[in-house]
N, C-alpha and C. Protein backbone atom coordinates (compact mmCIF):
# COMPACT_ATOMS: atom_id res chain seq x y z
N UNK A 1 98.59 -28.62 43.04
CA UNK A 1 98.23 -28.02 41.79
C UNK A 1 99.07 -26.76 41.57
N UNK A 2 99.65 -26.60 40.79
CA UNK A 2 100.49 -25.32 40.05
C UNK A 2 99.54 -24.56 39.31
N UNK A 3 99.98 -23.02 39.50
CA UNK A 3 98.84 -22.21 38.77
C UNK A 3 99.99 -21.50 38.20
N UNK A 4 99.74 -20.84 36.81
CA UNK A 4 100.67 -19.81 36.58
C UNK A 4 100.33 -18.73 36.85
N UNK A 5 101.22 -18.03 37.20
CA UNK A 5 101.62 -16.22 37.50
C UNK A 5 100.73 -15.69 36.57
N UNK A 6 100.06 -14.79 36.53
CA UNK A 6 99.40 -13.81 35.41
C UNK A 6 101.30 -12.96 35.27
N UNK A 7 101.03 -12.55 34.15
CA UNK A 7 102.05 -11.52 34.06
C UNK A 7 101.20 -10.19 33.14
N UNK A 8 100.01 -10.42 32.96
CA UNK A 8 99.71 -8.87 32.55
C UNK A 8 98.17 -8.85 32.88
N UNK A 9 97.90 -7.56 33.02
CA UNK A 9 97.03 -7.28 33.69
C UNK A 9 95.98 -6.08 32.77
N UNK A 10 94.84 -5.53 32.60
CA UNK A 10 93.69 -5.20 31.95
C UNK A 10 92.88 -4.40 32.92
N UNK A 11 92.47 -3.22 32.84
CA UNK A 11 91.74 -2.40 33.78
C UNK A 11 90.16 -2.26 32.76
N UNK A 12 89.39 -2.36 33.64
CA UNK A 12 87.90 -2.86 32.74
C UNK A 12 86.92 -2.12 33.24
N UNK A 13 85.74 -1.38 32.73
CA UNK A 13 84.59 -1.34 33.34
C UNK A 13 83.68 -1.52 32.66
N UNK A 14 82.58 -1.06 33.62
CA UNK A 14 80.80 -1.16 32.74
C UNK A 14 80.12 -0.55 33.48
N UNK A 15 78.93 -0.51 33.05
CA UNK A 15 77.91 0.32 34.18
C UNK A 15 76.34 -0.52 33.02
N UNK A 16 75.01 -0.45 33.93
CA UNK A 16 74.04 -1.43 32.99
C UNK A 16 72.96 -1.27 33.68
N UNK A 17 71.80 -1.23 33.08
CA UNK A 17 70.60 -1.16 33.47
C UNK A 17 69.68 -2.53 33.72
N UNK A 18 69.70 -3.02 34.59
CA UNK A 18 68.74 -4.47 34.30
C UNK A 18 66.96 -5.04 34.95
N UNK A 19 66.62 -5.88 34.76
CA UNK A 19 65.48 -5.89 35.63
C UNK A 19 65.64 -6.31 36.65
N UNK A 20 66.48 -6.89 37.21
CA UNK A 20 67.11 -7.04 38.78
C UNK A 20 68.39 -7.07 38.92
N UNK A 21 68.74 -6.42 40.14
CA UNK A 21 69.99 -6.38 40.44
C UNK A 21 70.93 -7.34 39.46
N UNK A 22 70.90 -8.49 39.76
CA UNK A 22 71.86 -9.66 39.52
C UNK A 22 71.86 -9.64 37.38
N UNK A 23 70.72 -9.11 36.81
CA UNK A 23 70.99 -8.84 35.68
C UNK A 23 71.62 -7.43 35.66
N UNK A 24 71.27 -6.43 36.21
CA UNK A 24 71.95 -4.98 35.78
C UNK A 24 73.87 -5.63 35.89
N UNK A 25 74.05 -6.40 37.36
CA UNK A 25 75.36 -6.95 36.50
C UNK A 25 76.14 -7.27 35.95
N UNK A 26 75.39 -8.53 35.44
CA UNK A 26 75.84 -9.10 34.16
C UNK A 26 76.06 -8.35 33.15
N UNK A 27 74.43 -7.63 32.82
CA UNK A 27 74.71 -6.49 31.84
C UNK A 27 76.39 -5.69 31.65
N UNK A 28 76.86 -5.10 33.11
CA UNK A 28 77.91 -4.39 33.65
C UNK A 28 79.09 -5.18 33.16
N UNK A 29 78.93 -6.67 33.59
CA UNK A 29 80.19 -7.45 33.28
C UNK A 29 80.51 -7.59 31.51
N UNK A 30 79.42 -8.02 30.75
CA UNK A 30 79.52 -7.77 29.74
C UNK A 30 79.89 -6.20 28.67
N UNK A 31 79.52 -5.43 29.28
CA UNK A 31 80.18 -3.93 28.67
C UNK A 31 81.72 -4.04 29.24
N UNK A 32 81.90 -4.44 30.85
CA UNK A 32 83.50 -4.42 30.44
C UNK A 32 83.79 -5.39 29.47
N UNK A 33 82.93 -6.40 29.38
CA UNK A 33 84.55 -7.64 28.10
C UNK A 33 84.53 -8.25 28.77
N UNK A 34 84.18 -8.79 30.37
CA UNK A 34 84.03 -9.95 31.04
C UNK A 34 82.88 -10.77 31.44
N UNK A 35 81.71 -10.68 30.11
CA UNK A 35 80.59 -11.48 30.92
C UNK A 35 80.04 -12.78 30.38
N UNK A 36 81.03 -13.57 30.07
CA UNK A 36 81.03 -14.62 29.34
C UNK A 36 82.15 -15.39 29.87
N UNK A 37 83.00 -15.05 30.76
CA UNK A 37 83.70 -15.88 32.18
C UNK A 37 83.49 -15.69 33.42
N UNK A 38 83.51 -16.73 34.09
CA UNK A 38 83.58 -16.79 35.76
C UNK A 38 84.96 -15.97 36.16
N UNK A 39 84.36 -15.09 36.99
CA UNK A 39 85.07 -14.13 37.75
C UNK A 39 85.92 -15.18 39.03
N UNK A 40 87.43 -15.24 39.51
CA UNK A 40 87.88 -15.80 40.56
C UNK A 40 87.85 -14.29 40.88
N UNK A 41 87.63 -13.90 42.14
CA UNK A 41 87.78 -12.90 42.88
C UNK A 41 89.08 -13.23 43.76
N UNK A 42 89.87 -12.38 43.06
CA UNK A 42 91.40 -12.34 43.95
C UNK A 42 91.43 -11.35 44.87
N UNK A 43 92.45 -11.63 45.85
CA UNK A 43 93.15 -10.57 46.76
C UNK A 43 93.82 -9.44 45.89
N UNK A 44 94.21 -8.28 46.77
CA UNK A 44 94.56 -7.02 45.69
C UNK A 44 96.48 -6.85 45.34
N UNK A 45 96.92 -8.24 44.91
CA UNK A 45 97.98 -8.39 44.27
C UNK A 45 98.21 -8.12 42.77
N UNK A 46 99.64 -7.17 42.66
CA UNK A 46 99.54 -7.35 41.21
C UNK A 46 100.93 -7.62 40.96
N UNK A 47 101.36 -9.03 40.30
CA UNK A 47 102.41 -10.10 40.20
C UNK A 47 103.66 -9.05 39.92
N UNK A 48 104.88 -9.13 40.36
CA UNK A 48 105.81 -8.35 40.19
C UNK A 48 106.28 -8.05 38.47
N UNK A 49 106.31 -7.65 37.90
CA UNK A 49 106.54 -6.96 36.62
C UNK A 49 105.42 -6.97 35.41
N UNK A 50 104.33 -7.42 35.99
CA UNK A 50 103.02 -7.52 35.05
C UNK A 50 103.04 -6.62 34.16
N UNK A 51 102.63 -6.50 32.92
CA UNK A 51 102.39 -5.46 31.89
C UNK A 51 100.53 -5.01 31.37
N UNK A 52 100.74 -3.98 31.63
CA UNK A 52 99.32 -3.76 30.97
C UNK A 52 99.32 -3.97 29.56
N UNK A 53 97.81 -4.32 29.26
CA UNK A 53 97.27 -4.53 28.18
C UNK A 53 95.91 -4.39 28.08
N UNK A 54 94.87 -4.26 27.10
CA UNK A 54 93.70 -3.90 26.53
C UNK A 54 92.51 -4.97 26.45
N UNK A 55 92.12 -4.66 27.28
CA UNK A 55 90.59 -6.44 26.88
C UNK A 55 90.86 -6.57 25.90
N UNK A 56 90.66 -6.02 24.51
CA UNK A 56 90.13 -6.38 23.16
C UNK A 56 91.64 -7.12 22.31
N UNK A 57 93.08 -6.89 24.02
CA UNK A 57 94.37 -7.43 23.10
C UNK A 57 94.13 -8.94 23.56
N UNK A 58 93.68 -9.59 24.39
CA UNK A 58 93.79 -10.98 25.20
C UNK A 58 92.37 -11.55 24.69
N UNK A 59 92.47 -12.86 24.77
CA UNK A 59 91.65 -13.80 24.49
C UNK A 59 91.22 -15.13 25.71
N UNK A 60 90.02 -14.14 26.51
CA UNK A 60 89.71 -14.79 27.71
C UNK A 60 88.73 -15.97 27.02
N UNK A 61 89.23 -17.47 27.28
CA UNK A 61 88.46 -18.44 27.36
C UNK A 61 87.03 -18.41 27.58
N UNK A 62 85.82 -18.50 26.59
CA UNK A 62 84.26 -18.39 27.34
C UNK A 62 84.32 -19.18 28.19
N UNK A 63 83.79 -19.09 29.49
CA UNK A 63 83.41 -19.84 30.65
C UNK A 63 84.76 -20.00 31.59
N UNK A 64 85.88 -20.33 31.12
CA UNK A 64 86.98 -19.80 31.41
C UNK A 64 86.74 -19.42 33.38
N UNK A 65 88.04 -19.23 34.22
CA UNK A 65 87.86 -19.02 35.25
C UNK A 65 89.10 -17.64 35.14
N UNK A 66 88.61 -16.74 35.62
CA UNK A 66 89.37 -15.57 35.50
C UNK A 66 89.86 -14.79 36.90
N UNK A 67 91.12 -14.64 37.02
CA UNK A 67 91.14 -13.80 38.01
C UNK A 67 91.42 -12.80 37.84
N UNK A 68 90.71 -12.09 38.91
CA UNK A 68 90.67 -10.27 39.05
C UNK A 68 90.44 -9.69 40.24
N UNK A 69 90.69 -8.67 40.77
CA UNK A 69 90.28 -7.99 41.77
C UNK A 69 89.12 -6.91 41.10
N UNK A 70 88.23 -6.87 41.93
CA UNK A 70 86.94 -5.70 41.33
C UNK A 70 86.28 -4.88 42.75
N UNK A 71 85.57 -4.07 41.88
CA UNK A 71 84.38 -2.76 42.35
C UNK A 71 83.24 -3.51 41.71
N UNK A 72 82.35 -3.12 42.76
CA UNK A 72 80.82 -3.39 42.09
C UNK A 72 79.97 -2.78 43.22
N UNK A 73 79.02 -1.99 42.98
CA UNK A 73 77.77 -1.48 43.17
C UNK A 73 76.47 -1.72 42.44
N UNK A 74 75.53 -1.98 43.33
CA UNK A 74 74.22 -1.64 42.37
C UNK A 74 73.08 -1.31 43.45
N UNK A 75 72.24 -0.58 42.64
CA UNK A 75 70.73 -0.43 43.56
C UNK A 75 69.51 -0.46 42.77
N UNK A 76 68.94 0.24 43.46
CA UNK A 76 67.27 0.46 43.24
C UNK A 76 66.90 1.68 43.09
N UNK A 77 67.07 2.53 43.75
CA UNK A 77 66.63 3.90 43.99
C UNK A 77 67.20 5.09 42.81
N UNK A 78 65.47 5.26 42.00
CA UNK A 78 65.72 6.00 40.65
C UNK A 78 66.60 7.79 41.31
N UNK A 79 67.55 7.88 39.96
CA UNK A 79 68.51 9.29 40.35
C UNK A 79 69.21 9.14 41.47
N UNK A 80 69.56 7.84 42.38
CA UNK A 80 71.11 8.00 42.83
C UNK A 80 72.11 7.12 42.31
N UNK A 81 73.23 8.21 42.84
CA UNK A 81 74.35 7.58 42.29
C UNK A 81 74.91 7.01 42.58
N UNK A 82 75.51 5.67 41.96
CA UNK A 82 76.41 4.76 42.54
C UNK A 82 77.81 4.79 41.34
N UNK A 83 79.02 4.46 41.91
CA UNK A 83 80.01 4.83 41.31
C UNK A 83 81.48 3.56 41.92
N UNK A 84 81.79 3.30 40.74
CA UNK A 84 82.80 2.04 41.54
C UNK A 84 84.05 2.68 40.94
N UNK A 85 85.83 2.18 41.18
CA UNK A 85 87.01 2.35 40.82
C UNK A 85 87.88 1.28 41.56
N UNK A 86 89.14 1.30 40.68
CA UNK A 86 90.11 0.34 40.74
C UNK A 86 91.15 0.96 40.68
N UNK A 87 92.17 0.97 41.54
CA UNK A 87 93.32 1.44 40.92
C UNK A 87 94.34 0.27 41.68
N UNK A 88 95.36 0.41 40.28
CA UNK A 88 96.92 -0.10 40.62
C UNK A 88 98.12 0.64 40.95
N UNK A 89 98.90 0.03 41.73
CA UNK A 89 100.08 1.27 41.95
C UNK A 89 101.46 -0.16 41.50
N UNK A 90 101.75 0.78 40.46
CA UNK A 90 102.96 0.31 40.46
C UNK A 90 104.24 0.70 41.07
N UNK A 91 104.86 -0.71 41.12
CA UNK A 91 106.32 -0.36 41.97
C UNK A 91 107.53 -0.01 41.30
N UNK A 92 108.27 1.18 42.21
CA UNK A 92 109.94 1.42 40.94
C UNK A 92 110.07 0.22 40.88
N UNK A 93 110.33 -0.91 41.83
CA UNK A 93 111.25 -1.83 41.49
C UNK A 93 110.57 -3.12 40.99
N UNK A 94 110.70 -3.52 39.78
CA UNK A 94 109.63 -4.42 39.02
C UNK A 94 109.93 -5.73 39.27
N UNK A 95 110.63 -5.96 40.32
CA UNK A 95 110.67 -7.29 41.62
C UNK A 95 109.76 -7.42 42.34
N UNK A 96 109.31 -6.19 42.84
CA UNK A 96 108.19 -6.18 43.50
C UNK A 96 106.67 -6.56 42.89
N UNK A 97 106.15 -6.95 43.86
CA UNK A 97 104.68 -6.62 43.43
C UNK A 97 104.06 -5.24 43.39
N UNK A 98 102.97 -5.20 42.83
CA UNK A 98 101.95 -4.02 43.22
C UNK A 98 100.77 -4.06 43.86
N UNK A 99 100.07 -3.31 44.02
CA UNK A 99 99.03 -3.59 44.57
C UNK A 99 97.70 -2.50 44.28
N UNK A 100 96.62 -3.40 44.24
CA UNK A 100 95.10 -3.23 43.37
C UNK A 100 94.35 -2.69 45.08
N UNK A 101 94.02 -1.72 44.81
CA UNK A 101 92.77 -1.35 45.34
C UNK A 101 91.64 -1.19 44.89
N UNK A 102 90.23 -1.52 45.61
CA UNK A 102 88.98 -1.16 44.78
C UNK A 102 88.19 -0.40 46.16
N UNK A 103 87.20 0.28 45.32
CA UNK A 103 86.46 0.84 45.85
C UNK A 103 84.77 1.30 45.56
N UNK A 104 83.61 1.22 46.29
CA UNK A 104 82.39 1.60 45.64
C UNK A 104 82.16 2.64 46.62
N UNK A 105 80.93 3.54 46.00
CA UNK A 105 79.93 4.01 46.68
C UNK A 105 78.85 4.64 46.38
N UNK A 106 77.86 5.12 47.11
CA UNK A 106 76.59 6.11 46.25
C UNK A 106 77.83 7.49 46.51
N UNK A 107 78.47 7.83 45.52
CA UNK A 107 79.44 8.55 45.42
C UNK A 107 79.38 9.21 44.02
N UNK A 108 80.15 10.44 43.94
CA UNK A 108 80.37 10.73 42.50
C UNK A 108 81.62 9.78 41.84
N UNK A 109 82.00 10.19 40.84
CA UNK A 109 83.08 9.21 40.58
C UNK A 109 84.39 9.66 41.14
N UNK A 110 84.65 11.23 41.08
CA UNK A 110 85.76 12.00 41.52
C UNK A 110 86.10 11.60 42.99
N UNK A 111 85.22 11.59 43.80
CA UNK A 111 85.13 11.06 45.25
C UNK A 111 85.89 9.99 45.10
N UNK A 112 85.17 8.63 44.61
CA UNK A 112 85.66 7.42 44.78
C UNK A 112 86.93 7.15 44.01
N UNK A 113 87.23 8.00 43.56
CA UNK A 113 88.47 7.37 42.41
C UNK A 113 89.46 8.21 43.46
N UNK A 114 89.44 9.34 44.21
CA UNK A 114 89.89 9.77 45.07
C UNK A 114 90.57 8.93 46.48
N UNK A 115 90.04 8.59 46.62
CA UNK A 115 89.81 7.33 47.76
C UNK A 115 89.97 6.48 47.34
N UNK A 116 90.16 5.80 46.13
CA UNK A 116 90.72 4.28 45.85
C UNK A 116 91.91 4.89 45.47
N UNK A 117 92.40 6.38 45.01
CA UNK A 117 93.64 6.21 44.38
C UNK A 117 94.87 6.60 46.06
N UNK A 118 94.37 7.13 47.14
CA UNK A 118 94.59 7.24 48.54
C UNK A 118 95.19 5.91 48.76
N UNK A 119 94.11 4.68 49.08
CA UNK A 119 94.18 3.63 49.20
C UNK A 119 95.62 2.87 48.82
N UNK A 120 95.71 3.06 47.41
CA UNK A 120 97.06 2.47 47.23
C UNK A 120 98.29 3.28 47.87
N UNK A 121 97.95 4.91 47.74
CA UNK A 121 99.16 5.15 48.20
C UNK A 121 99.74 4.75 50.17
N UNK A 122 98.55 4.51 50.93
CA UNK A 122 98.35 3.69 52.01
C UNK A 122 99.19 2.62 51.65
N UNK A 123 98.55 1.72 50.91
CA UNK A 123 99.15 0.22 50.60
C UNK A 123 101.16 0.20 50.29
N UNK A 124 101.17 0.67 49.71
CA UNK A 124 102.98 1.23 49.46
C UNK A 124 103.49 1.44 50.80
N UNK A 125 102.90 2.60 51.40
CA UNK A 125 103.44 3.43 52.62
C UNK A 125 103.67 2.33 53.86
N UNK A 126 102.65 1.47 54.20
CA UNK A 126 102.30 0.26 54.85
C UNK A 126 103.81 -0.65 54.56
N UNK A 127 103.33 -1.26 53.53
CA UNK A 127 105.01 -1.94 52.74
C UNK A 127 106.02 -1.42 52.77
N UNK A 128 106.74 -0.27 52.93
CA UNK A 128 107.46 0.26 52.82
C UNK A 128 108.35 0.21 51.19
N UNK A 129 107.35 -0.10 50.35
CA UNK A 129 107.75 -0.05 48.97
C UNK A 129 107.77 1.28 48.01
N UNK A 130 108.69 1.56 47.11
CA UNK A 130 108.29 3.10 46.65
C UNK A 130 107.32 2.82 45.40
N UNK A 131 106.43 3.96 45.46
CA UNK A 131 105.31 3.63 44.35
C UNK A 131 105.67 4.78 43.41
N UNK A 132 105.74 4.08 42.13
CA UNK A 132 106.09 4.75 40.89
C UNK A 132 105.31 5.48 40.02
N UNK A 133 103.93 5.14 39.85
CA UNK A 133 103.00 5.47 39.30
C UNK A 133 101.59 4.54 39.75
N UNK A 134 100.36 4.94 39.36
CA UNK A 134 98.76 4.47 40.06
C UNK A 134 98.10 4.88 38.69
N UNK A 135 97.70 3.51 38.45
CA UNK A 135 97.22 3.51 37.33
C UNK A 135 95.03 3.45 38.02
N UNK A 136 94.16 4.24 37.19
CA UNK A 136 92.91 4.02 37.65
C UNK A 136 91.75 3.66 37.00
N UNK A 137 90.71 3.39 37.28
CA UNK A 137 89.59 3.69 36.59
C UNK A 137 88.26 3.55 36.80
N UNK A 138 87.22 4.31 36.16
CA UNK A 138 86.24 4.47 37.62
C UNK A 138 85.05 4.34 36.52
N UNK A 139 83.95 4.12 36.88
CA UNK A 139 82.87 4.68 36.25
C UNK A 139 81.38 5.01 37.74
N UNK A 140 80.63 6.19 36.78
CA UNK A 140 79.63 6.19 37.56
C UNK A 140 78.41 6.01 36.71
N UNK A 141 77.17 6.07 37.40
CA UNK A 141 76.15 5.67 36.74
C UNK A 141 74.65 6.30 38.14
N UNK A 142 73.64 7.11 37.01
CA UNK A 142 72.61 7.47 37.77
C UNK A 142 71.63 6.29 37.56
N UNK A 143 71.28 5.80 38.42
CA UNK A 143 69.95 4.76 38.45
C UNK A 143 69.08 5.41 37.84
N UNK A 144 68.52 4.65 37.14
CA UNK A 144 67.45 4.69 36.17
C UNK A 144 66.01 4.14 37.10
N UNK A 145 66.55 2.87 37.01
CA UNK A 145 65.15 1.80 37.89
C UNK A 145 66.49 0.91 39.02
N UNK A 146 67.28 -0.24 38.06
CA UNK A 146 67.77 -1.08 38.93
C UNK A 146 69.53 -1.01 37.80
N UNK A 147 70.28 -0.62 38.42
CA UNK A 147 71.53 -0.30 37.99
C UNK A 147 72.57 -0.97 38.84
N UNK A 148 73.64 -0.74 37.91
CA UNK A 148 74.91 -1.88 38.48
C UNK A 148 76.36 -0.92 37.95
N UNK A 149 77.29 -1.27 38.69
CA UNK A 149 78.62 -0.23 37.78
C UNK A 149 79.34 -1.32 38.43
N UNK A 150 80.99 -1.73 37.12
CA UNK A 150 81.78 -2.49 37.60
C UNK A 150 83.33 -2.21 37.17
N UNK A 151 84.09 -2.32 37.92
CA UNK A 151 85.49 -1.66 37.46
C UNK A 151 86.20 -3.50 38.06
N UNK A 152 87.14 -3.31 37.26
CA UNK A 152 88.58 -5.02 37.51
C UNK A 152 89.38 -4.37 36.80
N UNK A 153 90.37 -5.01 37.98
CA UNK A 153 91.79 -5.48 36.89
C UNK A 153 92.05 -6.76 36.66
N UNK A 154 91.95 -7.68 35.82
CA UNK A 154 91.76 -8.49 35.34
C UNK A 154 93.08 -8.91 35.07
N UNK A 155 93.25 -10.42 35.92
CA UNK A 155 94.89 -11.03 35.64
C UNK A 155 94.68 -11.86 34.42
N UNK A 156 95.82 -11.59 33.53
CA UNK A 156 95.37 -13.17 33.03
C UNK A 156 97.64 -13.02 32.88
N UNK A 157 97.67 -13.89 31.68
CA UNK A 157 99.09 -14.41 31.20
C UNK A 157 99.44 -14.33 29.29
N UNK A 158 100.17 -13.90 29.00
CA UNK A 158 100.36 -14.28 27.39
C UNK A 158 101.53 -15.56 27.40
């Protein structure tokens, strides 16, 4: 089976209140723009010269199978915080790939976006690739009752 390459890529979040976990999700998936497709949960590749673009520019198939790398948190416990982020690092050389880190925690957001944006520069250093710029994005969220927060970068193709 042949799959095509994504060549552009979408940084997404949400954060959602639900009556159980598995709805405060959904809720989450739907505020980013993704809760009306199946999530493929990818490894943290991002295809060599991919271009960003905007959920609201692409037209994800309903039900559709989507790949993305993601953050997700959720709990229970009213007034703490849980906080997810994503970041990409792009490469000077647009031969290369890049690479997606994610990250959660009962964290503020500054923390975790801290540490996922670390992460990539790890990931480069590891490769011995030069990283050009780290693209991010984070959200946090205080529990209410039963809460969820979700950050992707979302592959798709034009």
């Amino acid at each position: 089976m042949m799959v095509k390459t994504p060549n552009i890529y979408c940084l997404v979040k949400g954060a959602a209140e639900g009556r159980t976990r598995l709805n405060a999700f959904d809720k989450a998936l739907l505020a980013a723009g993704v809760g009306d497709t199946n999530l493929m949960r990818m490894s943290s590749i991002l295809p060599p010269a991919a271009e960003e673009t905007n959920i609201r520019d692409i037209i994800l198939p309903k039900g559709g199978l989507i790949p993305l790398a993601y953050a997700t948190i959720d709990g229970t416990t009213p007034g703490r915080l849980i906080s997810a982020a994503i970041a990409v690092g792009i490469p000077e050389d647009d031969r290369e790939p890049g690479v997606i880190m994610e990250f959660e925690d009962h964290a503020s957001l500054s923390n975790v976006e801290d540490i996922v944006r670390q992460m990539v520069v790890d990931g480069f250093e590891y490769r011995n690739r030069k990283l050009k710029e780290i693209k991010s994005i984070g959200i946090e969220h205080k529990i209410e009752r039963c809460g969820a927060v979700f950050t992707a970068a979302v592959l798709w193709y034009k």
